[in-house]
Structures are given as structure tokens and as C-alpha cells.
Protein backbone atom coordinates (compact mmCIF):
# COMPACT_ATOMS: atom_id res chain seq x y z
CA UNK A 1 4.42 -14.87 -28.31
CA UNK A 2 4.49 -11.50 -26.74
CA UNK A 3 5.90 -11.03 -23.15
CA UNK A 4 3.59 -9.44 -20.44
CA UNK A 5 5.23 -7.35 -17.96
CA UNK A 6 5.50 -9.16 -14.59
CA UNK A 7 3.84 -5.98 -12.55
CA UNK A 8 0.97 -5.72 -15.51
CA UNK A 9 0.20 -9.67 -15.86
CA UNK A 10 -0.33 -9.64 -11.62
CA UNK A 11 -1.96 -5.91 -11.68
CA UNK A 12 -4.70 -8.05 -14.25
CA UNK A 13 -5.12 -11.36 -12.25
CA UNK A 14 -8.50 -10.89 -10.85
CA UNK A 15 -8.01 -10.93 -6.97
CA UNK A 16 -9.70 -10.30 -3.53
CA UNK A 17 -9.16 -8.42 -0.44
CA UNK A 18 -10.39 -10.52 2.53
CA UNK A 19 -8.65 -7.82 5.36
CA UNK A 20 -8.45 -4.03 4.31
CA UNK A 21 -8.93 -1.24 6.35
CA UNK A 22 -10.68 1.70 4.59
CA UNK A 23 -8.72 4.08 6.51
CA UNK A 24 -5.02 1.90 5.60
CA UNK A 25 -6.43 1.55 2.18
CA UNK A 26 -6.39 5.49 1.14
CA UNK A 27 -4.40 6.68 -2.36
CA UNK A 28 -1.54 8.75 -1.30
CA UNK A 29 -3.00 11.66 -3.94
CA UNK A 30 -6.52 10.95 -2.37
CA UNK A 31 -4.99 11.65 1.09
CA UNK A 32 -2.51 14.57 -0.43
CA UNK A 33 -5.90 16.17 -1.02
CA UNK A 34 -6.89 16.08 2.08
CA UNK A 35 -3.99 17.04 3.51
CA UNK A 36 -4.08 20.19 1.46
CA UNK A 37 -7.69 20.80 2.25
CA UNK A 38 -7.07 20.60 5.65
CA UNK A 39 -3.53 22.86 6.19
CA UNK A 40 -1.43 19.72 6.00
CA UNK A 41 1.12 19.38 8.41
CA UNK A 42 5.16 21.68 8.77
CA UNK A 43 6.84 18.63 7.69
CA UNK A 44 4.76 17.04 4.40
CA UNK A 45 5.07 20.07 1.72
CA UNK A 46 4.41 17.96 -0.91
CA UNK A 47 3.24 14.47 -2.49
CA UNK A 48 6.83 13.18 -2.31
CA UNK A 49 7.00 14.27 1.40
CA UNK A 50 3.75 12.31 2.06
CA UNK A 51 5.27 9.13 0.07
CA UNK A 52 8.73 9.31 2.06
CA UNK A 53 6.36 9.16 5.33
CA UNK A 54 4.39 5.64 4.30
CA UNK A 55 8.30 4.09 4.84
CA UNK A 56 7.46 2.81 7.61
CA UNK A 57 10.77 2.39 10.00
CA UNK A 58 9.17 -0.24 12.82
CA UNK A 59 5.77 -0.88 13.98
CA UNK A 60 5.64 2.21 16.61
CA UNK A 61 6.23 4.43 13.05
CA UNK A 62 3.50 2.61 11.55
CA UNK A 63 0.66 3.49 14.40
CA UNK A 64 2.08 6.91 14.58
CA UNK A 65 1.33 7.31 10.57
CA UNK A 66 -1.92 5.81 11.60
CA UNK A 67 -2.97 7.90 13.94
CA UNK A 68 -1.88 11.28 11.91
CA UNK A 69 -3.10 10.41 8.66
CA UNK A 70 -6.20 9.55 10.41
CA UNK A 71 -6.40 13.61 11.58
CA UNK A 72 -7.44 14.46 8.17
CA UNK A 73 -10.77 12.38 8.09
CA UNK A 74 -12.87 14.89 9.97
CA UNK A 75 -16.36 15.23 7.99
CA UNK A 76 -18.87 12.61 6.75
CA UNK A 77 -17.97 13.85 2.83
CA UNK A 78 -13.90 13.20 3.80
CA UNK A 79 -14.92 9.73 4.16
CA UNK A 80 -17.37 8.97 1.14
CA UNK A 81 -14.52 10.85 -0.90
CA UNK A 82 -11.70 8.06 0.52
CA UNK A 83 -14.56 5.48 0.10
CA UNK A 84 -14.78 6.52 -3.92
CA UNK A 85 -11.16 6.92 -4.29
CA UNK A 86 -10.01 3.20 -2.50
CA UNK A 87 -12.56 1.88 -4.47
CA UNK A 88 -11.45 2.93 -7.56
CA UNK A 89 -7.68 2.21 -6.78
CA UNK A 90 -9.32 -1.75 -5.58
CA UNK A 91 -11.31 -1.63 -9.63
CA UNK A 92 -7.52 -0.68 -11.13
CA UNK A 93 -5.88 -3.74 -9.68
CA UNK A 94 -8.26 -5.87 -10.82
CA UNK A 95 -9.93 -6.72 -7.30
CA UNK A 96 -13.16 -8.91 -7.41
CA UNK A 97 -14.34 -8.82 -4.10
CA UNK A 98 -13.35 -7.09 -0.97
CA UNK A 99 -14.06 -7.34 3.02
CA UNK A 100 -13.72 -3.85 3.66
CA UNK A 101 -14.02 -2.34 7.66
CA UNK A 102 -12.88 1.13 9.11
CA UNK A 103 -12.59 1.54 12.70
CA UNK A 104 -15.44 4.19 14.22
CA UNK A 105 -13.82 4.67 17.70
CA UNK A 106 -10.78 5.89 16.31
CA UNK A 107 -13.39 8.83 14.41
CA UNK A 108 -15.51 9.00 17.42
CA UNK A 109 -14.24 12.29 19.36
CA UNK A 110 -14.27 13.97 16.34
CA UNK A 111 -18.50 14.81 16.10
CA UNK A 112 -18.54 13.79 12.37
CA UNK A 113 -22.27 14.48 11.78
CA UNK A 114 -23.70 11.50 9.82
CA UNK A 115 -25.75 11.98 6.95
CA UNK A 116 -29.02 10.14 6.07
């Protein structure tokens, strides 16, 4: 009888996502891109940098991440790119079904033009 891999048998259990935040839900590389695309930031210089800053030290370090990584999300194709990428990280681990929300008001004073 072979043995599976603990990480690799759960990574193919099919599962769901009942809570996830598209914003919370972003690929580091997805959001290194953006980073990048956008002039990043004095202190992330590279993917490393932007893994070291998702260890989160208390719950005031976790809103701040929020609310900086959130920055970089400033034009309708910056979210349909996030939107492609968390989905396809969700199809890799084997999720069936998701409840999926983002939060507009934290987008709003930014003038994203919606497309039709």
C-alpha cells in the first residue's frame, strides 16, 4: 500500500469555503505582481519580503496588512486579475464550492471605473 503525503492527501479532499474574502484570499505572487506594477512599497523588495509581511504579529498587524495590501487594487482589471488568480489557487486545493465577498467601501474613494 503506498503512503500519501499528509499535506497532498488533505490538498485532494474536496472541500468548501463558506467565509473568504476576495481581497484576504489573494496569491502572494498574484499580489507581488501588483505590487510591482504599481511601484511597490521601500520596505517589500522582493517576494520573500512580501511573505515575511503576511506573519502577522497581533491583530492591529493584521488590519494594517489589510489596509496596505488593499492600496494595490486600484482599477476594475486589478480586481478581475485577483478574481482569476484566487480562483485558480481555490481549483488547486481541491475546493468545491465557495461563498466568496469583497468589501466595496474599503475600494470606494478610489473612483475604480466599473466596466459593463
Amino acid at each position: 500500500m503506498e503512503q500519501i503525503n499528509n499535506k497532498q492527501f488533505i490538498r485532494n479532499l474536496p472541500k468548501v469555503e463558506l467565509h473568504i474574502h476576495l481581497e484576504g484570499a489573494i496569491p502572494v505572487k498574484a499580489l507581488w505582481s501588483l505590487v510591482v506594477k504599481y511601484g511597490g512599497n521601500k520596505n517589500i523588495n522582493s517576494l520573500e519580503d512580501l511573505h515575511d509581511k503576511f506573519k502577522y504579529k497581533d491583530f492591529s498587524h493584521f488590519i494594517e496588512t489589510w489596509v496596505w495590501k488593499n492600496q494595490f487594487l486600484r482599477e476594475y482589471e486589478d480586481f478581475t486579475f485577483i478574481a482569476k488568480e484566487v480562483a485558480g489557487d481555490l481549483k488547486e486545493q481541491n475546493i468545491k464550492y465557495v461563498e466568496m465577498f469583497y468589501t466595496p467601501a474599503d475600494h470606494f474613494s478610489k473612483n475604480i471605473e466599473l466596466k459593463n
